[in-house]
C-alpha atoms as a PDB file:
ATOM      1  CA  UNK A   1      84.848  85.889  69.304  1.00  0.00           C
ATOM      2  CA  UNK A   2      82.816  82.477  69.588  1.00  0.00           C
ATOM      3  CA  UNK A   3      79.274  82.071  69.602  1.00  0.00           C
ATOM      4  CA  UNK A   4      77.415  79.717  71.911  1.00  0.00           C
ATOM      5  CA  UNK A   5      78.354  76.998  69.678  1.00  0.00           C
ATOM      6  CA  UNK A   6      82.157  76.904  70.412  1.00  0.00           C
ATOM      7  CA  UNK A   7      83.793  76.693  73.481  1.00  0.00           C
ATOM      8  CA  UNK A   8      86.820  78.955  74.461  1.00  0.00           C
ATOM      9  CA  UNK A   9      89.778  76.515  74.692  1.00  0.00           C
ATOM     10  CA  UNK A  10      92.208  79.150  75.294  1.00  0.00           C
ATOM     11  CA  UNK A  11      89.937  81.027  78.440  1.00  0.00           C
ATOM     12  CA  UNK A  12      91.712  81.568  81.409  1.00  0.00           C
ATOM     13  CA  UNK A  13      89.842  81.347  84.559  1.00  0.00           C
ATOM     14  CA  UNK A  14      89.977  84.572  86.434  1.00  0.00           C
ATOM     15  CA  UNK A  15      86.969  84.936  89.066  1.00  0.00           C
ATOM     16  CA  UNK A  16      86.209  82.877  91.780  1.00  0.00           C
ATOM     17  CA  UNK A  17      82.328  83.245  90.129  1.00  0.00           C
ATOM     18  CA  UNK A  18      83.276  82.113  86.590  1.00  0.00           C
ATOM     19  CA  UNK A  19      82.382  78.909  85.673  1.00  0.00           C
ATOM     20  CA  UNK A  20      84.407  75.438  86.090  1.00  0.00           C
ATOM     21  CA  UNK A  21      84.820  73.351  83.032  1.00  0.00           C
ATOM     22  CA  UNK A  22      82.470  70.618  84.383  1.00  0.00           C
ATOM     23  CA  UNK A  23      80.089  73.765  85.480  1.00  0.00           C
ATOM     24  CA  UNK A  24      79.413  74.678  81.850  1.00  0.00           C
ATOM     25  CA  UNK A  25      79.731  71.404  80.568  1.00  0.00           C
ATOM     26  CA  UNK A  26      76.841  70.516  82.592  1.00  0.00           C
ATOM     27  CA  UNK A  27      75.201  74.142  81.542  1.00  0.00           C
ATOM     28  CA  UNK A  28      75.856  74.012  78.275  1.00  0.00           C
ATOM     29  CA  UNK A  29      73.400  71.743  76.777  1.00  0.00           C
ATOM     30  CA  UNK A  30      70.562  73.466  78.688  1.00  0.00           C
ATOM     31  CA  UNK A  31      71.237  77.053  76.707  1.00  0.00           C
ATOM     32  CA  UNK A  32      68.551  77.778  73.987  1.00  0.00           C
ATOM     33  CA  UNK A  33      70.078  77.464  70.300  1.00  0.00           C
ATOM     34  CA  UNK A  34      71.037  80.605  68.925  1.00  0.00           C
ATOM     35  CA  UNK A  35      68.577  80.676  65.203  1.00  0.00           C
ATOM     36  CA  UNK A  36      71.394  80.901  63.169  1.00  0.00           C
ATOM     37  CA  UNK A  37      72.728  77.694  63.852  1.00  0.00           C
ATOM     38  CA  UNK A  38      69.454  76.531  63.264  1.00  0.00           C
ATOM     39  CA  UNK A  39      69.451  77.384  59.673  1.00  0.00           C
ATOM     40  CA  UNK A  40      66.788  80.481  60.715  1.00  0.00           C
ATOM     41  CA  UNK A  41      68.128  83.004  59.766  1.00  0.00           C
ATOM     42  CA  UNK A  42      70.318  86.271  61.768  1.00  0.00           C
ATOM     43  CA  UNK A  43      74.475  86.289  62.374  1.00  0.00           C
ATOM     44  CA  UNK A  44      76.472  84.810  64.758  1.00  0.00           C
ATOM     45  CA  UNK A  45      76.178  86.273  68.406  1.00  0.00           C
ATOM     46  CA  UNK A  46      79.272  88.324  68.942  1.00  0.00           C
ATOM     47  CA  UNK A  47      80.380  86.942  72.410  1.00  0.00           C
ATOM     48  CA  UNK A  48      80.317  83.223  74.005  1.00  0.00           C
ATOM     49  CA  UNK A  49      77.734  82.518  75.665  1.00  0.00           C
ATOM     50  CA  UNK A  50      80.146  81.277  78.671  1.00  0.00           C
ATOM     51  CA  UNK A  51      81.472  84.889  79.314  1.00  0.00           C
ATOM     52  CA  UNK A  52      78.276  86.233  79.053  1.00  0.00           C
ATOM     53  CA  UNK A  53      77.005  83.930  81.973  1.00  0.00           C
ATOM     54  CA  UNK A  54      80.032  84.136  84.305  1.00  0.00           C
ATOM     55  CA  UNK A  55      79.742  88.131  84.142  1.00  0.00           C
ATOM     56  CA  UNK A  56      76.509  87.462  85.427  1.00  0.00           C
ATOM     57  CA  UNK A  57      77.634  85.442  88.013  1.00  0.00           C
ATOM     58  CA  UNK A  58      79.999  87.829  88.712  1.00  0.00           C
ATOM     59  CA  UNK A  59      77.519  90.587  89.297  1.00  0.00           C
ATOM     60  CA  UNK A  60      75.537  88.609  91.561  1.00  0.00           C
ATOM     61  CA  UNK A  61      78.164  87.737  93.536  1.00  0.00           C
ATOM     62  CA  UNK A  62      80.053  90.727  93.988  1.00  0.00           C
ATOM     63  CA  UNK A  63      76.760  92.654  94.832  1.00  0.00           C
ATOM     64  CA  UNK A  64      78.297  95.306  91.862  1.00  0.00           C
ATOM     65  CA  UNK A  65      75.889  97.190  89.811  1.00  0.00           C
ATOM     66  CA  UNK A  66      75.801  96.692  86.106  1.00  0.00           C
ATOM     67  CA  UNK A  67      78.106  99.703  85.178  1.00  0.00           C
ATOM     68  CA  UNK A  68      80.791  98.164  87.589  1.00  0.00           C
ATOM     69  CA  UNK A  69      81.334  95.244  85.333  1.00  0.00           C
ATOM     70  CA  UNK A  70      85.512  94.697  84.779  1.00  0.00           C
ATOM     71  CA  UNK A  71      87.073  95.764  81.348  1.00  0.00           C
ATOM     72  CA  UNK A  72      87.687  91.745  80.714  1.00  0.00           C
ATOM     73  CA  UNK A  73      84.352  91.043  80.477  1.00  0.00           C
ATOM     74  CA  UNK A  74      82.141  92.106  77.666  1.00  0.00           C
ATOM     75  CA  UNK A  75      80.467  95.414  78.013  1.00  0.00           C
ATOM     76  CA  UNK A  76      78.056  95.727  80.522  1.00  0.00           C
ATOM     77  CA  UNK A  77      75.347  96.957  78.199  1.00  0.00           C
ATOM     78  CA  UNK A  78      75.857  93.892  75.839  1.00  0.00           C
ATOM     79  CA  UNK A  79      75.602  91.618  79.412  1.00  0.00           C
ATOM     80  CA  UNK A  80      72.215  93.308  80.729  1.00  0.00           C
ATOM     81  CA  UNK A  81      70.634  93.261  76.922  1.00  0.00           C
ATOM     82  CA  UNK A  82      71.155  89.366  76.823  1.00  0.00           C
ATOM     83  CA  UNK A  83      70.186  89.218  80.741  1.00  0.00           C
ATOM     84  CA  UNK A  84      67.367  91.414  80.203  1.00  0.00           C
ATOM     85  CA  UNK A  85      66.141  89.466  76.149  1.00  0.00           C
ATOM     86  CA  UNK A  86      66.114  86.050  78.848  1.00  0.00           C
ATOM     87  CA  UNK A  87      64.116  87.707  81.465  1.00  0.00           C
ATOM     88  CA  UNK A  88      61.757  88.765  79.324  1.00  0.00           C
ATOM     89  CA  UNK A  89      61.566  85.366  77.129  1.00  0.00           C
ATOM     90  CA  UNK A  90      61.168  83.482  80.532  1.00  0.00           C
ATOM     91  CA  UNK A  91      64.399  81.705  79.741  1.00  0.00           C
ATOM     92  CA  UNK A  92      65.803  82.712  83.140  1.00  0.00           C
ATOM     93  CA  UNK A  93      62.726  80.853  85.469  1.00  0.00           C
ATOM     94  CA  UNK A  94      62.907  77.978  82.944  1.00  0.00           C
ATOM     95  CA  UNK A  95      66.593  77.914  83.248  1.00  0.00           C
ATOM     96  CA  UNK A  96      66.473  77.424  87.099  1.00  0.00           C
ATOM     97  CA  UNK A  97      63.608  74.810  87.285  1.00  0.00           C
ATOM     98  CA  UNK A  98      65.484  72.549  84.616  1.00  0.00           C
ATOM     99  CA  UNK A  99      68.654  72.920  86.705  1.00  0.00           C
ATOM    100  CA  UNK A 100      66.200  72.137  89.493  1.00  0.00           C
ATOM    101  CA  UNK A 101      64.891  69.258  87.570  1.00  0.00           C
ATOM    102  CA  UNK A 102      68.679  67.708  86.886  1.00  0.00           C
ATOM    103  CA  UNK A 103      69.368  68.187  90.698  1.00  0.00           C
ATOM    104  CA  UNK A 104      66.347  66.279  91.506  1.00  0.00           C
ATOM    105  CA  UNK A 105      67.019  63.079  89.284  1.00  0.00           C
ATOM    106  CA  UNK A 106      71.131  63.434  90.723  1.00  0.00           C
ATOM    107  CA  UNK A 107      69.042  62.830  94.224  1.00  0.00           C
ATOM    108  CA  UNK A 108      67.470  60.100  92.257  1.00  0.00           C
ATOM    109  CA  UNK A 109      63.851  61.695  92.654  1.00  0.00           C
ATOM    110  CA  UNK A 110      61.599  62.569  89.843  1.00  0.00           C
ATOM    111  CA  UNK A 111      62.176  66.032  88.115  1.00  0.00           C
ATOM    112  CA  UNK A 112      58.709  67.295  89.165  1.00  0.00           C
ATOM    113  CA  UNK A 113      58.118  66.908  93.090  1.00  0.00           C
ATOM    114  CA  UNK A 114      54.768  65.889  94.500  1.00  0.00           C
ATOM    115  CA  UNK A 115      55.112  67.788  97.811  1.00  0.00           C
ATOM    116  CA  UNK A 116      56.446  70.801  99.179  1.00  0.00           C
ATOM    117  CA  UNK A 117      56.877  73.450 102.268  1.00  0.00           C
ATOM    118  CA  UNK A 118      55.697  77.102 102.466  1.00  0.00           C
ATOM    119  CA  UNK A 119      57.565  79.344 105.019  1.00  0.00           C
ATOM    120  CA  UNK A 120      57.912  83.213 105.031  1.00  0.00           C
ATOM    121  CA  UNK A 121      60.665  85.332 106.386  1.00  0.00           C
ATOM    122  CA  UNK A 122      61.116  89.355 107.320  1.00  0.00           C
ATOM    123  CA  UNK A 123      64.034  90.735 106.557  1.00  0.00           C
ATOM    124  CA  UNK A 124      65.365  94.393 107.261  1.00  0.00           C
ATOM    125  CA  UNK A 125      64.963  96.101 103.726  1.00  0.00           C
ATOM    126  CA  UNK A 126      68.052  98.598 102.777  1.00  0.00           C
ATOM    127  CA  UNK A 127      67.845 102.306 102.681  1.00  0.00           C
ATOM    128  CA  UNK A 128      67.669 102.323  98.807  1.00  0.00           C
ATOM    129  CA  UNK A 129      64.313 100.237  99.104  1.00  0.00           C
ATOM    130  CA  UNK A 130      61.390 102.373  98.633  1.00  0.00           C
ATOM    131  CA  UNK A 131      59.152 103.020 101.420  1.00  0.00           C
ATOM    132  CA  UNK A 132      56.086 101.974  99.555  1.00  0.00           C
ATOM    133  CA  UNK A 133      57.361  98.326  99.028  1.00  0.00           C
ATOM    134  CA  UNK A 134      58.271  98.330 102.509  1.00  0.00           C
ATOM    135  CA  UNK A 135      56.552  97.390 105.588  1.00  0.00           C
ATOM    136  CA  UNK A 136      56.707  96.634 109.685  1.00  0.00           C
ATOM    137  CA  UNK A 137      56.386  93.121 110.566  1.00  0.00           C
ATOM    138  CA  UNK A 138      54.829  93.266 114.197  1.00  0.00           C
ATOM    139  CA  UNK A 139      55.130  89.861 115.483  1.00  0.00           C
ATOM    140  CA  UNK A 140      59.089  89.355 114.565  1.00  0.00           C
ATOM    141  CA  UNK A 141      59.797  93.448 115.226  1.00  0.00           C
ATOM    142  CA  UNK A 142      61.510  94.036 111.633  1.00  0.00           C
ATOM    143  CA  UNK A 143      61.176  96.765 109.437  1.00  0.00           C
ATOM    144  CA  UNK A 144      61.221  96.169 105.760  1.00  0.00           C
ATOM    145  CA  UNK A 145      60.398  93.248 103.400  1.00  0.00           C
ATOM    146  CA  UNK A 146      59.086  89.388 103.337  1.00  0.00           C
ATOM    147  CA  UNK A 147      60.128  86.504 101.551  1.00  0.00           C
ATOM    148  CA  UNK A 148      57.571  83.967 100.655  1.00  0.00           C
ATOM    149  CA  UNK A 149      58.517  80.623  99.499  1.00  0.00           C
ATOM    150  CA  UNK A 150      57.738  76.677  98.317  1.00  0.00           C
ATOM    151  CA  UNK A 151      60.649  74.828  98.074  1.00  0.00           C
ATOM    152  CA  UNK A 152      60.285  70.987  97.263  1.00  0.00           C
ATOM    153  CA  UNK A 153      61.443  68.776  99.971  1.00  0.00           C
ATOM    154  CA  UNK A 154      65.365  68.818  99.495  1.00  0.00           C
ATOM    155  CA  UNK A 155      65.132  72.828  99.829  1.00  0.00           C
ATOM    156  CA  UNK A 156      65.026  73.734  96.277  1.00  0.00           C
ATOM    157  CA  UNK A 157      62.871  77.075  95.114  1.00  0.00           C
ATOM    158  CA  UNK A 158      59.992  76.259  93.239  1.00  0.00           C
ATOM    159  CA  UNK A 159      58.055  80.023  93.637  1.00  0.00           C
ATOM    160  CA  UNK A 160      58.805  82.559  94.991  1.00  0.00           C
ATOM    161  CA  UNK A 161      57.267  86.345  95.781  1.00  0.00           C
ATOM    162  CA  UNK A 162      58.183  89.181  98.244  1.00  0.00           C
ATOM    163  CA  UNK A 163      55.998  91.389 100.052  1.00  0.00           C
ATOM    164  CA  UNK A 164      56.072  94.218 102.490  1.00  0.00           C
ATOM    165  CA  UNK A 165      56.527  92.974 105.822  1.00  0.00           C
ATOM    166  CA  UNK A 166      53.377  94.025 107.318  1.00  0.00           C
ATOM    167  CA  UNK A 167      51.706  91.734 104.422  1.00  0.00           C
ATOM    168  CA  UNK A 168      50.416  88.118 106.700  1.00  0.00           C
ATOM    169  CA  UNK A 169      51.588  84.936 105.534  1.00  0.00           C
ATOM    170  CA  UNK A 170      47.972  83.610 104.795  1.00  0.00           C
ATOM    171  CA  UNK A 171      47.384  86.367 102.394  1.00  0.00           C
ATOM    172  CA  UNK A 172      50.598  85.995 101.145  1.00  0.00           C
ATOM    173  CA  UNK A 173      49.967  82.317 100.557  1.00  0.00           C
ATOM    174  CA  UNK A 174      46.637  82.172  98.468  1.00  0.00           C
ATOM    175  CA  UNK A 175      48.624  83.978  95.669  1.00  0.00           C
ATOM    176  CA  UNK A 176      51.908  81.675  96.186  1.00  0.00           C
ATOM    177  CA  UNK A 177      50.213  77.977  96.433  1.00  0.00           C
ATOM    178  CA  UNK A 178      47.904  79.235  93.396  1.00  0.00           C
ATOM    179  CA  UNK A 179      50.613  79.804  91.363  1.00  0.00           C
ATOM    180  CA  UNK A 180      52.554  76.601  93.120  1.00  0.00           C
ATOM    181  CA  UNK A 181      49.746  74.354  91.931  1.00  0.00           C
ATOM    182  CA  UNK A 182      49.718  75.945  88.151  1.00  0.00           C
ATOM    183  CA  UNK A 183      53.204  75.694  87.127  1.00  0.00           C
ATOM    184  CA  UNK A 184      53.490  71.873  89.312  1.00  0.00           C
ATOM    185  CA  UNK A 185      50.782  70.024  88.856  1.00  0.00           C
ATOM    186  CA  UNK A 186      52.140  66.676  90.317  1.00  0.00           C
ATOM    187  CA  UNK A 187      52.165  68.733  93.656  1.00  0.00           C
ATOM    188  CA  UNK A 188      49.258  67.508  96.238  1.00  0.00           C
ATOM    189  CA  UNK A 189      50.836  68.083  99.374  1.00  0.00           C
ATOM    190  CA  UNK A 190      52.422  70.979 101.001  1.00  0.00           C
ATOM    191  CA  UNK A 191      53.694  70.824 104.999  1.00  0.00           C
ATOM    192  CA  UNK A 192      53.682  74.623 106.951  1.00  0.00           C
ATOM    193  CA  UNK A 193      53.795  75.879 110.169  1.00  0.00           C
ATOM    194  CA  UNK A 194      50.893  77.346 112.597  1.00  0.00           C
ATOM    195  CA  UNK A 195      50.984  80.418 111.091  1.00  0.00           C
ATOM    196  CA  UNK A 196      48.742  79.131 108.017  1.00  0.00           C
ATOM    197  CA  UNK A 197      46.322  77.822 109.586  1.00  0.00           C
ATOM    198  CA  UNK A 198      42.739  78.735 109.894  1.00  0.00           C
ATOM    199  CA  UNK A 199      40.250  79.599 106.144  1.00  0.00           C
ATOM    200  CA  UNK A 200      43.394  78.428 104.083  1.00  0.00           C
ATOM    201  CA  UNK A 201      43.559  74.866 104.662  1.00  0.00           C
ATOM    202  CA  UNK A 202      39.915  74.694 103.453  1.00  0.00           C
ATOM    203  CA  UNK A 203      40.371  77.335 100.701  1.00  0.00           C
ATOM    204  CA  UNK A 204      43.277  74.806  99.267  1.00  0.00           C
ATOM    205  CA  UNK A 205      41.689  71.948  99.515  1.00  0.00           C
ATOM    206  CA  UNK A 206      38.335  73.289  97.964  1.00  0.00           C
ATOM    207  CA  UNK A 207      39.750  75.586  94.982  1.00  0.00           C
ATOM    208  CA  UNK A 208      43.325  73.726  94.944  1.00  0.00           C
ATOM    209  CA  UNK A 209      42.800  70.518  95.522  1.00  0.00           C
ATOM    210  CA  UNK A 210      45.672  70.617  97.815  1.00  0.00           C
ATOM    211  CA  UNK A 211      45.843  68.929 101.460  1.00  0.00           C
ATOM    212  CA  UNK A 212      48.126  71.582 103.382  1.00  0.00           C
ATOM    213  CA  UNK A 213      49.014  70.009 105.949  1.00  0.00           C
ATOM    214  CA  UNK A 214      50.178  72.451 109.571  1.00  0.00           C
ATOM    215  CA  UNK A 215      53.155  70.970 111.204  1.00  0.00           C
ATOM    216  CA  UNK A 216      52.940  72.421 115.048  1.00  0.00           C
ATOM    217  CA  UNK A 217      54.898  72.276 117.893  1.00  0.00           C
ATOM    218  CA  UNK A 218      53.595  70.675 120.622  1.00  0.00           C
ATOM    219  CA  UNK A 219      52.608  71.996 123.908  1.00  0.00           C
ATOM    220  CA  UNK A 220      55.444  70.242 126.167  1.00  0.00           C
ATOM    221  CA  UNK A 221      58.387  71.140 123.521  1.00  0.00           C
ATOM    222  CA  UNK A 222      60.930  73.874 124.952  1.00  0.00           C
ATOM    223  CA  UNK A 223      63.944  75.730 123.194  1.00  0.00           C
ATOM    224  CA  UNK A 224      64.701  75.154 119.970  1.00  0.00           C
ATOM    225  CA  UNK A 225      63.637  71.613 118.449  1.00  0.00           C
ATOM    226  CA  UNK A 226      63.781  70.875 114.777  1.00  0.00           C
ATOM    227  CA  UNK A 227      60.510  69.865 113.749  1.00  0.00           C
ATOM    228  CA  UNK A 228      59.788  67.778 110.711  1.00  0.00           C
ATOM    229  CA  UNK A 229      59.859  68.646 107.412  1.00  0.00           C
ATOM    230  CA  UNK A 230      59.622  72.531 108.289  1.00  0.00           C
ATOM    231  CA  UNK A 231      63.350  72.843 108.767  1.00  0.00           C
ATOM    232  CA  UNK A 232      63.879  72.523 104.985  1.00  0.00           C
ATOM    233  CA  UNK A 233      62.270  75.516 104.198  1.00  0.00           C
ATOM    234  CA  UNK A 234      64.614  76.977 107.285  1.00  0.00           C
ATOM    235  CA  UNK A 235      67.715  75.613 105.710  1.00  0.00           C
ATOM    236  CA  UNK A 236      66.881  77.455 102.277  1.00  0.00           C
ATOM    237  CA  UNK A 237      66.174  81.120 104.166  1.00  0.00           C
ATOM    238  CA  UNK A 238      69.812  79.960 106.117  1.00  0.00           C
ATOM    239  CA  UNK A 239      71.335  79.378 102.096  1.00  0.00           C
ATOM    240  CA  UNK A 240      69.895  83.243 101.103  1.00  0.00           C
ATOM    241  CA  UNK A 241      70.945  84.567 104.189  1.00  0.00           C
ATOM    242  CA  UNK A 242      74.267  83.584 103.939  1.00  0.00           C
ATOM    243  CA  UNK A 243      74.228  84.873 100.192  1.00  0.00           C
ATOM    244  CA  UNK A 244      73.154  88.148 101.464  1.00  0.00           C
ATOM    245  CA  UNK A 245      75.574  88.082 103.917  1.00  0.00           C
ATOM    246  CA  UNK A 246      78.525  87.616 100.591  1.00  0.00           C
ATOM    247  CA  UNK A 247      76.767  90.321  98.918  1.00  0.00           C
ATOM    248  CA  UNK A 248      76.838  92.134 101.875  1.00  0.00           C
ATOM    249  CA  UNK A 249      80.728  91.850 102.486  1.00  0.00           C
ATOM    250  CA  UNK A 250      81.355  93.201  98.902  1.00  0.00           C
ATOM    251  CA  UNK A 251      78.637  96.170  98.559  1.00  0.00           C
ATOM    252  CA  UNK A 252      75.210  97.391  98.969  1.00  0.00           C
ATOM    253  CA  UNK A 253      73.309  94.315  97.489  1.00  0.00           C
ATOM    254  CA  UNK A 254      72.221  95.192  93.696  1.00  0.00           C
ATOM    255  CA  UNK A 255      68.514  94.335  94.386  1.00  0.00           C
ATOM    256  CA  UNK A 256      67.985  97.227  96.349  1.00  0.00           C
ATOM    257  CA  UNK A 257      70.070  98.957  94.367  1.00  0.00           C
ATOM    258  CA  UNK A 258      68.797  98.598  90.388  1.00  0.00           C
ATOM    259  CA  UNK A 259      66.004  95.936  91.081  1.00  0.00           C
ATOM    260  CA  UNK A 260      64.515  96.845  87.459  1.00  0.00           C
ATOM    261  CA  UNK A 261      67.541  95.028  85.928  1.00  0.00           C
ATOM    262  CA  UNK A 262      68.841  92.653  88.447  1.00  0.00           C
ATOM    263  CA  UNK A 263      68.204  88.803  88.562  1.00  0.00           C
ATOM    264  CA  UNK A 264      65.117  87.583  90.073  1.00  0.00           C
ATOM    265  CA  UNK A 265      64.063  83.997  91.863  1.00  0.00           C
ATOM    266  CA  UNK A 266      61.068  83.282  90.163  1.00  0.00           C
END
């Protein structure tokens, strides 16, 4: 087998999930260094790290649960022990935000942004999702659970959490923006809606320093109308909807199903 420091010349690509050349060429570089070939000590990993990562991919995508992985990939068990040695490292969050990072500069903006966009959005939680992480959200009329994000401004996830969705977005939000401004410090801005208005613009500017700034719609403004700056954050619920929707096609999603041991957005 080849460890993460050899690629697999002779790998056939079987799954629409798995990885293009140029996709782990560009990956690649951004693994951590396995401490052997750093003269520290410990054997060779047993499988590429490639294979490893597109059964991953493949889980996620096929909304399968862990057990379900195919015979061609490496054992499931070996798969959710390297998953689960990166979750608990932090190598999966710091993963995505370098990704993030390279995205960013490809857009030719700096790798840490200096302003982003809070939204929240209830979603109808699956049967498998216990009711004690579960809640009604009155206003929208959905049962279930609420997404709480800051993306930057091209739409890109920089934290994440998810609450019952009786849980307000301005309680939500202390939590979320306090956590926004400690892992990006550049950050000074951030653009919502009229839902976070009120003690929290204060609160952020006071204990944050951080102008939030309430994009409204005005009184003479009918329909739908995309108003600035808040439709990014729209656009990235539309990109996890529609990824819901995938998993959706293929199987119960594996969140709900095993959400100790599946991928999470940080």
């Amino acid at each position: 087998m080849y460890g993460n420091a050899a690629d697999h010349p002779d790998r056939v690509r079987r799954y629409p999930s798995d990885m293009t050349d140029a996709e782990w060429a560009a990956i690649r570089p951004l693994l951590p260094v396995p401490a052997w070939l750093q003269g520290r000590g410990g054997q060779p990993e047993g499988y590429c790290h490639r294979r490893l990562l597109d059964a991953i991919r493949y889980l996620v995508a096929g909304g399968i649960s862990w057990r379900a992985m195919p015979a061609d990939f490496p054992d499931w068990g070996r798969v959710y022990a390297f998953f689960r040695r990166w979750r608990e490292h932090g190598l999966i969050a710091e993963f995505h935000d370098r990704l993030r990072g390279k995205v960013r500069e490809r857009e030719g903006r700096e790798a840490e942004p200096t302003a982003g966009i809070i939204d929240a959005q209830s979603v109808r939680a699956a049967a498998t999702v216990p009711a004690a992480s579960r809640g009604y959200d009155g206003g929208k009329k959905v049962p279930g659970r609420k997404r709480h994000i800051v993306t930057d401004t091209l739409g890109l996830l920089l934290v994440v959490a998810v609450t019952a969705a009786n849980i307000g977005d301005r309680d939500a939000a202390a939590g979320l923006l306090a956590r926004l401004r400690r892992l990006h410090r550049d950050i000074t801005l951030v653009w919502a809606d009229g839902g976070y208005t009120g003690g929290l613009v204060g609160w952020c500017r006071d204990k944050l320093a951080l102008t939030l700034e309430i994009v409204k719609r005005t009184d003479d403004m009918t329909g739908f109308v995309v108003l600035p700056r808040r439709w990014v954050a729209e656009r990235t619920f539309a990109w996890l909807m529609n990824s819901t929707i995938s998993l959706a096609r293929s199987g119960p999603c594996p969140v709900d199903r095993c959400c100790s041991s599946t991928p999470r957005i940080r």
